[in-house]
Protein backbone atom coordinates (compact mmCIF):
# COMPACT_ATOMS: atom_id res chain seq x y z
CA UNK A 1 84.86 70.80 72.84
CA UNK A 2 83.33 67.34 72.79
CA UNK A 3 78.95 67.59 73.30
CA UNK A 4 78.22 66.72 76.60
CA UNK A 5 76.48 63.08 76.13
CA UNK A 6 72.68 62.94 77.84
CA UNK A 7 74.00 59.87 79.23
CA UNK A 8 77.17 61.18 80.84
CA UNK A 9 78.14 60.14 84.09
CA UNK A 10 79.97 62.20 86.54
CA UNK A 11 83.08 61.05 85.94
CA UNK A 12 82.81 61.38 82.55
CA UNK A 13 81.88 65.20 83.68
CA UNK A 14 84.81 65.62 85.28
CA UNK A 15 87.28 64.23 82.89
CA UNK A 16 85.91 67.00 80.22
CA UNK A 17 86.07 69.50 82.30
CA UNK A 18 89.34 68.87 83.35
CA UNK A 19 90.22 68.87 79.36
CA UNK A 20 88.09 71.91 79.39
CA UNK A 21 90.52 73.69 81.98
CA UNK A 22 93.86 72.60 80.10
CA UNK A 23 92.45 74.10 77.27
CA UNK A 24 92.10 77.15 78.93
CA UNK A 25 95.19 77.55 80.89
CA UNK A 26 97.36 77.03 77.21
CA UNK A 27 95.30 79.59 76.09
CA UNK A 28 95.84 82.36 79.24
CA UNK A 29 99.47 81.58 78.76
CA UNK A 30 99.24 82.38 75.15
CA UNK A 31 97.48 85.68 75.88
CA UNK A 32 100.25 86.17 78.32
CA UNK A 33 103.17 85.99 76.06
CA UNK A 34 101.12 88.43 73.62
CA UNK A 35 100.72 90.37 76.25
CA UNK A 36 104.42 90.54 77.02
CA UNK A 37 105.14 91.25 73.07
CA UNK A 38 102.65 94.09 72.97
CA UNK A 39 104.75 95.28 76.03
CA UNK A 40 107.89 95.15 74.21
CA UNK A 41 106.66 96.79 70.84
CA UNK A 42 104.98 99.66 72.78
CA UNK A 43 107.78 101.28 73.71
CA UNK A 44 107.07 102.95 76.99
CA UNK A 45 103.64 104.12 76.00
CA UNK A 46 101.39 103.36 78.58
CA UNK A 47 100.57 100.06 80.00
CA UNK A 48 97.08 100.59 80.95
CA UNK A 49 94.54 101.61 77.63
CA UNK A 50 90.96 102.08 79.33
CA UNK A 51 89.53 102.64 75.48
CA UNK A 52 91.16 99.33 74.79
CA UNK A 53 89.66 97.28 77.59
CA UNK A 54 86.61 99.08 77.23
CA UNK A 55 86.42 97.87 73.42
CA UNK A 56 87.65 94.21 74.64
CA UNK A 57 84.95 94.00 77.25
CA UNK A 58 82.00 95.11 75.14
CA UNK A 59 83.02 92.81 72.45
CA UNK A 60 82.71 90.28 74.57
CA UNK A 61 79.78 90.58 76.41
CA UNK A 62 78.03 91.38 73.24
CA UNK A 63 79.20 87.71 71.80
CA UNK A 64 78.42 85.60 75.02
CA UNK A 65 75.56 83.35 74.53
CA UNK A 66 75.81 82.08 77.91
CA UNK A 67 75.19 80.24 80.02
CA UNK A 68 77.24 82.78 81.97
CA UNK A 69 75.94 86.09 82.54
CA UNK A 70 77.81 89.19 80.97
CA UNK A 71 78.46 90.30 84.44
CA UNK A 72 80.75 87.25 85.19
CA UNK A 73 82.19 87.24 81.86
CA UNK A 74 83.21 90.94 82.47
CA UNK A 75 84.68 90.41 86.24
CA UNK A 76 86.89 87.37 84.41
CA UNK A 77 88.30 89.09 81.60
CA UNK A 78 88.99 92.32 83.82
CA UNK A 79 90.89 89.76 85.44
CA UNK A 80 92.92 88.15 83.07
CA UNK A 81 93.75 91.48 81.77
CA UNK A 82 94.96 92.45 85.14
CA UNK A 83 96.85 89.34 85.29
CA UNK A 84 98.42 89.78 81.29
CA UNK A 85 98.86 93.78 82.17
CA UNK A 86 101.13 92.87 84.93
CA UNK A 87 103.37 91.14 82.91
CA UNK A 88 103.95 94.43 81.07
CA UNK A 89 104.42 96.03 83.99
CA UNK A 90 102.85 96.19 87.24
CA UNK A 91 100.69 99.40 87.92
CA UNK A 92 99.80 101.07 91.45
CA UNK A 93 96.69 102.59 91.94
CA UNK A 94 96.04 105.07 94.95
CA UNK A 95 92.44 105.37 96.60
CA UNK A 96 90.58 106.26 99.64
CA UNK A 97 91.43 104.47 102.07
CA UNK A 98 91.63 102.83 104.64
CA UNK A 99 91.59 99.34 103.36
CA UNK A 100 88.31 97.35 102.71
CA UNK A 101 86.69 100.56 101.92
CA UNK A 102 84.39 100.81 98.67
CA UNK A 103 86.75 102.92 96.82
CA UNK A 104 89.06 99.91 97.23
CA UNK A 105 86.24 97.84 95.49
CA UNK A 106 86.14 100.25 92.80
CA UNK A 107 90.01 99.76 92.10
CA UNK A 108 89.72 95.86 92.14
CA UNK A 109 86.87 96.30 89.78
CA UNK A 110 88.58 98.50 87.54
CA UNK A 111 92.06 96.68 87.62
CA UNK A 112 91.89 93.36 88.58
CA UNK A 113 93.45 92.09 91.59
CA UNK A 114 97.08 92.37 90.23
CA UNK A 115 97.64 95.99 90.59
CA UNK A 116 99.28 97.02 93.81
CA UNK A 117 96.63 99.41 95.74
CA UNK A 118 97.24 102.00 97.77
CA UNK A 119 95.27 103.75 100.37
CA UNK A 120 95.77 107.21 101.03
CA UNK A 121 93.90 109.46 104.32
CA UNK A 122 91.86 111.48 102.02
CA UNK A 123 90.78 112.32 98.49
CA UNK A 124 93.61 115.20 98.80
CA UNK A 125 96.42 112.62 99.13
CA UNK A 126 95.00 110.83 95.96
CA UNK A 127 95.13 113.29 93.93
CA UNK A 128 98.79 114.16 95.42
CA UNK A 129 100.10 110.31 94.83
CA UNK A 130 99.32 110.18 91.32
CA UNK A 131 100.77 114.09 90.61
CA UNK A 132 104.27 113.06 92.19
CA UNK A 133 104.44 110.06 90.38
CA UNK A 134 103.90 107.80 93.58
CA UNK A 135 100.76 106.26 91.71
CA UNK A 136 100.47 105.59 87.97
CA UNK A 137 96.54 106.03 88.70
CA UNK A 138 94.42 107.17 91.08
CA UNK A 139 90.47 106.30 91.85
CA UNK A 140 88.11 108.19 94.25
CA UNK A 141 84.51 109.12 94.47
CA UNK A 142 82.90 111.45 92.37
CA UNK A 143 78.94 111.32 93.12
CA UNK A 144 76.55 108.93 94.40
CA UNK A 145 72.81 107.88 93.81
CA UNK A 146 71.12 109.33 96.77
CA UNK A 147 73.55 111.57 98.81
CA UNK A 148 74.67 114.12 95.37
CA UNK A 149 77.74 114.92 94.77
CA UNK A 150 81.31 114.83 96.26
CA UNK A 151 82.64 118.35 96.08
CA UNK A 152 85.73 117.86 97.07
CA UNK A 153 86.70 115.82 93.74
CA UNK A 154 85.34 118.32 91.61
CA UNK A 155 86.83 121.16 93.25
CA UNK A 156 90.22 119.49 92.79
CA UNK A 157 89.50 118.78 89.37
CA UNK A 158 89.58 122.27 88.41
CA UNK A 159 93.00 122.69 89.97
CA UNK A 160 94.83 119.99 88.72
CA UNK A 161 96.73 118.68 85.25
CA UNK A 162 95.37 114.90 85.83
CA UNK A 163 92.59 113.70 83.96
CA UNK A 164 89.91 111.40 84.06
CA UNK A 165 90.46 108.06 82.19
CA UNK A 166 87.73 105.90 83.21
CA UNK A 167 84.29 105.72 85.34
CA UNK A 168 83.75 102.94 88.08
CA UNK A 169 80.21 102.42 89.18
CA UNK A 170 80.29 99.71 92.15
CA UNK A 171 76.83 99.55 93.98
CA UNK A 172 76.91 100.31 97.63
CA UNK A 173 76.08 96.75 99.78
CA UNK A 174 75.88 97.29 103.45
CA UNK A 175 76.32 94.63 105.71
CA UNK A 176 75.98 94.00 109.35
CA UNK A 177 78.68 92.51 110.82
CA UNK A 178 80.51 90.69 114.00
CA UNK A 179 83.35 88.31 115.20
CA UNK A 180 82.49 84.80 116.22
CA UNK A 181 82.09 84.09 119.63
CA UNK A 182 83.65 80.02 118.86
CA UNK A 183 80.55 78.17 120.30
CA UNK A 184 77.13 79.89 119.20
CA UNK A 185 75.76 80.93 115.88
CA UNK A 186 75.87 84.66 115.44
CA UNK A 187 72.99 86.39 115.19
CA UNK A 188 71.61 89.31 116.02
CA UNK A 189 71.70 88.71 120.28
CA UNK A 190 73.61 90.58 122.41
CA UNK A 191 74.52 93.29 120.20
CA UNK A 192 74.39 96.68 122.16
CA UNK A 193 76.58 99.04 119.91
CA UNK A 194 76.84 99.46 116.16
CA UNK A 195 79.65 101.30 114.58
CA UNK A 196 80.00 102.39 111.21
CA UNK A 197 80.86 105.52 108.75
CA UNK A 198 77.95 108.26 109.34
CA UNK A 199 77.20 107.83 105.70
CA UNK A 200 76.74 104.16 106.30
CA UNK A 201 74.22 104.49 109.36
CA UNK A 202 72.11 106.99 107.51
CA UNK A 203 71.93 104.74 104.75
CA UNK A 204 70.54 101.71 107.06
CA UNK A 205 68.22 103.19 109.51
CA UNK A 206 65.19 101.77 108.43
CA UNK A 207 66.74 98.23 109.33
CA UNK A 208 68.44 99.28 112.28
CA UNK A 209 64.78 100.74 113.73
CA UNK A 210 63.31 97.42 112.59
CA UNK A 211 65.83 95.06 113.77
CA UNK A 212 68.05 96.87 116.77
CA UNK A 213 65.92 99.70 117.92
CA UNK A 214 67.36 100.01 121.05
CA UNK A 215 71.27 99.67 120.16
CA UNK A 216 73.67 102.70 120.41
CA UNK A 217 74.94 104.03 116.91
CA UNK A 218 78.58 105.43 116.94
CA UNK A 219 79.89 106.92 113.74
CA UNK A 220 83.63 106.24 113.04
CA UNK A 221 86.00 107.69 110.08
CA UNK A 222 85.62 104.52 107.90
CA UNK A 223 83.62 101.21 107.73
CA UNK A 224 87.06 99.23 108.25
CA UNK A 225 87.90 101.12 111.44
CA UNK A 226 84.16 100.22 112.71
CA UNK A 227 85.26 96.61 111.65
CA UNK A 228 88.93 97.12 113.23
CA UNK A 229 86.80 97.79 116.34
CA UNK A 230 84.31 95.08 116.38
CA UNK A 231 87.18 92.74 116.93
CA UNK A 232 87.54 93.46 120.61
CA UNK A 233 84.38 93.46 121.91
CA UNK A 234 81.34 90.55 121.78
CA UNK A 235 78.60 93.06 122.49
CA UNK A 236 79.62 94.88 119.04
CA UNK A 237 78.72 94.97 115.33
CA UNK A 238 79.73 97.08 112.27
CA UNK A 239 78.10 97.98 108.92
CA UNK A 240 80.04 98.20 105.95
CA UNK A 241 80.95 96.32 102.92
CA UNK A 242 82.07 92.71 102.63
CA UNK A 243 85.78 93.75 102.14
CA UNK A 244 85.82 95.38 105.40
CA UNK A 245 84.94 91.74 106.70
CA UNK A 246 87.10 89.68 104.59
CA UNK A 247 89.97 92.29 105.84
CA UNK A 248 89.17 91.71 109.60
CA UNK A 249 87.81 88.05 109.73
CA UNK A 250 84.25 89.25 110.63
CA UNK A 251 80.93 87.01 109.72
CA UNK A 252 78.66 88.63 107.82
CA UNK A 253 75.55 88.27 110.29
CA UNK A 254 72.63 90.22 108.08
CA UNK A 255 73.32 91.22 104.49
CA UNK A 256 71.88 93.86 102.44
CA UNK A 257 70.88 95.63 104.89
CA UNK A 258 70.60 99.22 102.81
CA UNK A 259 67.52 101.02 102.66
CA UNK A 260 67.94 102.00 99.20
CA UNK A 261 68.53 98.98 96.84
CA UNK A 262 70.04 100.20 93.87
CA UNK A 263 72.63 102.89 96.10
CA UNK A 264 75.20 103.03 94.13
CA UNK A 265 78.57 105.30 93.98
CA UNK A 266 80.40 106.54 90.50
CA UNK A 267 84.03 106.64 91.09
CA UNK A 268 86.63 108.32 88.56
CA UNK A 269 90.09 107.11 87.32
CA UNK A 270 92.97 109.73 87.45
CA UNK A 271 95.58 109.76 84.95
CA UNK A 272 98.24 111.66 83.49
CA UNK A 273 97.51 110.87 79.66
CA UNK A 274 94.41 111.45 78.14
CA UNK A 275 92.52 108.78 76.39
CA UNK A 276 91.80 107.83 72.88
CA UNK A 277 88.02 107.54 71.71
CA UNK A 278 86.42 104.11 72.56
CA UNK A 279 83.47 104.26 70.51
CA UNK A 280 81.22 105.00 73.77
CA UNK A 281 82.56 107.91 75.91
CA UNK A 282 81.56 110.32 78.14
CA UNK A 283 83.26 113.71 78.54
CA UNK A 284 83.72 115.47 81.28
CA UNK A 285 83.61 119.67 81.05
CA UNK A 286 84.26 122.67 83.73
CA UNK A 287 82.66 125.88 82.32
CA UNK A 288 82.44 129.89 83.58
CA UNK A 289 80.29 132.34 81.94
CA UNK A 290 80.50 136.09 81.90
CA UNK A 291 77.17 137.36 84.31
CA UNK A 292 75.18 138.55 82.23
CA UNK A 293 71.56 138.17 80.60
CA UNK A 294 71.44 135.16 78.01
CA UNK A 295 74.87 133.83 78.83
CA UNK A 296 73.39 130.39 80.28
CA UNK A 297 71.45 130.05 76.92
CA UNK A 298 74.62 130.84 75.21
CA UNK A 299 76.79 127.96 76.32
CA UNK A 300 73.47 125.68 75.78
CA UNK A 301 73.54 126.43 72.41
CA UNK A 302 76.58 124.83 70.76
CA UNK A 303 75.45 121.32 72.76
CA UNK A 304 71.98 121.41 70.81
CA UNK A 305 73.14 122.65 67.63
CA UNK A 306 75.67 119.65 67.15
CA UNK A 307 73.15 116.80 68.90
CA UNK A 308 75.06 116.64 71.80
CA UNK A 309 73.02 114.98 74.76
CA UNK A 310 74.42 116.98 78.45
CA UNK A 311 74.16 113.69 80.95
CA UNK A 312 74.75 115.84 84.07
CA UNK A 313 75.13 119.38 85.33
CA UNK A 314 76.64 120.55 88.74
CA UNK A 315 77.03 123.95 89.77
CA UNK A 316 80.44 124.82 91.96
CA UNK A 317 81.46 128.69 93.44
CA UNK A 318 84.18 129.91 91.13
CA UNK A 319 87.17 130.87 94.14
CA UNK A 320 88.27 134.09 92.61
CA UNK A 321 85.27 135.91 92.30
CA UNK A 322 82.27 135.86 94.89
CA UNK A 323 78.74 134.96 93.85
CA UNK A 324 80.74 133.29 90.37
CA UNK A 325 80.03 130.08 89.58
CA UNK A 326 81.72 127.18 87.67
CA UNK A 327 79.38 124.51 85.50
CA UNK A 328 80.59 120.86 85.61
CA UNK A 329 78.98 119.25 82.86
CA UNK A 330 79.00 115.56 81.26
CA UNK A 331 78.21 114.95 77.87
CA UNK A 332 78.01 112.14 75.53
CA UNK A 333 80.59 111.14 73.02
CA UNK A 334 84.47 112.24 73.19
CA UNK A 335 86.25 115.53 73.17
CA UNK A 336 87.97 114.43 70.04
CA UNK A 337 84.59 113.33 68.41
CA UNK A 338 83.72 115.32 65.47
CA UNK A 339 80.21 117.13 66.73
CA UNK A 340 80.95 117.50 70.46
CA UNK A 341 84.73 119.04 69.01
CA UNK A 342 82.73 121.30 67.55
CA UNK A 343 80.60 122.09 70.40
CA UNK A 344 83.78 122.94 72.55
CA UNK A 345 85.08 125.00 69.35
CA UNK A 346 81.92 127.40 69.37
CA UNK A 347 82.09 127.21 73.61
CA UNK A 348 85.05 128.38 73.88
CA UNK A 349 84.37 131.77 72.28
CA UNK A 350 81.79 132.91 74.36
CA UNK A 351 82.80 131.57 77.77
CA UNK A 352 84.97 133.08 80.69
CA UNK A 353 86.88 129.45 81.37
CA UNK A 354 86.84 126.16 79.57
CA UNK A 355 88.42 123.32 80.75
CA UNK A 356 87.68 119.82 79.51
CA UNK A 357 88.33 117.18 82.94
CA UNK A 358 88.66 114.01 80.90
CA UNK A 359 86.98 112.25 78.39
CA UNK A 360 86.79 108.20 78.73
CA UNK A 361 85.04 105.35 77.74
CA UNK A 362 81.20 104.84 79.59
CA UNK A 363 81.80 102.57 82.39
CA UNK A 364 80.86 98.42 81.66
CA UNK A 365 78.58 98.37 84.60
């Protein structure tokens, strides 16, 4: 690319970036066609390689020098990878629904706007989807910052073949919002009722004492059905996220209106396959022990021995015995990584269950 000249007018601008973009659309169309003749040589392996992207994306934000941020380069290349992954073959992703609904964001994020989503009524029917074969992947919630776990994932990890290929992270943005009345700027008048997901009005009640102390609070199954309902009344507002909007034509009246900042929600990816090493994984355990003295310090022992850093720990009842428990555990590095192989090796003597949930590449926040 030519230097931009101190003296450059805006036309001048213009007429480089406009070279600029040429550049770069022979160049996405190039990627394409590789795309397509990685497609061909792969014969039916999987499409979708989270290791691979992972490796792509790092690589990349490592080497910008800006002045985009490594955030926008990341959302972009997801992107075009969606875009180039299609041409392989397209991929359907099930999720908590209903549309507009975070764990929608989190498949966007994940796959780029060209994979075909679909919602499902519960976290059940996700896991269902992708074990028929009516999804190639599947995305829900697994914990989040301030409200803890979601036990319902875990306790459906135990039960079934899928694995975890990949970690989402999407932070949680509430919004208020309303329809236009067609003559007034919207603000925060009139409003009597607020409805939302009871998640999503415990999350905001510092604003809503501030700003609408007086306004009824209704709970609803889903931030897009409190949007869905906004649309037929004036005296009405929702919270939820700006996909819930976009879906329903809704103005955003008051953003941000969370009382934590940084709330934020992990979501997992469910696959069939289990993924190669990335060079920055997490794994993902389930673990029983016998009940007995010194069997907690016995399955801590092979983690320190071999270096292993334990990210997280969760305790779940075991279902077949009463007062049993199961261990979910994350740890650093891949199942297939020398030391933490190891680890599992010496585990899986001296434990009652083992069962290794996935291990993936650490999510490119």
């Amino acid at each position: 690319m030519d230097e931009i000249k101190p003296n450059a007018t805006l036309t001048d601008l213009r007429t480089q970036i406009d070279a600029v973009d040429d550049q770069i659309l022979a160049l996405l169309n190039a990627r394409g066609r590789l795309a397509q003749a990685v497609g061909h040589s792969k014969n039916g392996a999987p499409v979708y390689r989270p290791e691979r992207e992972a490796q792509v994306l790092r690589r990349l934000t490592e080497q910008n020098s800006g002045p985009l941020t490594g955030a926008s380069i990341n959302i972009l290349f997801r992107e075009i990878m969606s875009a180039c992954r299609s041409l392989e073959q397209p991929l359907s992703v099930a999720y908590l629904g209903p549309q507009g609904t975070f764990s929608e964001q989190a498949v966007i994020k994940q796959f780029g706007q060209s994979a075909s989503r679909m919602p499902q009524a519960s976290i059940d029917e996700v896991f269902r989807a992708v074990e028929r074969g009516e999804a190639h992947y599947g995305v829900v919630p697994i914990e989040n910052s301030t409200e803890g776990i979601i036990s319902r994932t875990l306790d459906l990890l135990l039960d079934t073949d899928l694995v975890i290929c990949g970690e989402v992270f999407v932070r949680v943005r509430q919004n208020l919002m309303r329809r236009s009345d067609g003559a007034h700027r919207i603000g925060l008048d009139g409003i009597r009722v607020v409805y939302s997901h009871a998640q999503s009005l415990a999350q905001c009640q510092n604003w809503l004492r501030q700003n609408l102390p007086e306004v009824e609070q209704i709970s609803v199954a889903s931030n897009s059905e409190a949007a869905r309902l906004v649309l037929g009344r004036d005296d009405a507002a929702a919270i939820g996220g700006e996909l819930a909007a976009e879906y329903h034509g809704l103005n955003l009246v008051v953003r941000d209106i969370e009382d934590t900042a940084k709330n934020t929600t992990r979501f997992v990816v469910l696959a069939h396959e289990a993924v190669a090493p990335s060079g920055r994984d997490r794994t993902s355990l389930a673990v029983a022990i016998n009940n007995r003295p010194g069997a907690l310090v016995e399955l801590l022992a092979p983690f320190a021995r071999h270096g292993i850093n334990l990210i997280s720990w969760n305790t779940r009842p075991a279902r077949n015995e009463l007062w049993e428990y199961v261990f979910c555990v994350d740890a650093e590095g891949h199942a297939n990584d020398p030391a933490l192989k190891a680890a599992l090796a010496e585990l899986e003597k001296n434990t009652a269950f083992l069962k290794v949930l996935g291990a993936y590449p650490v999510a490119v926040l």
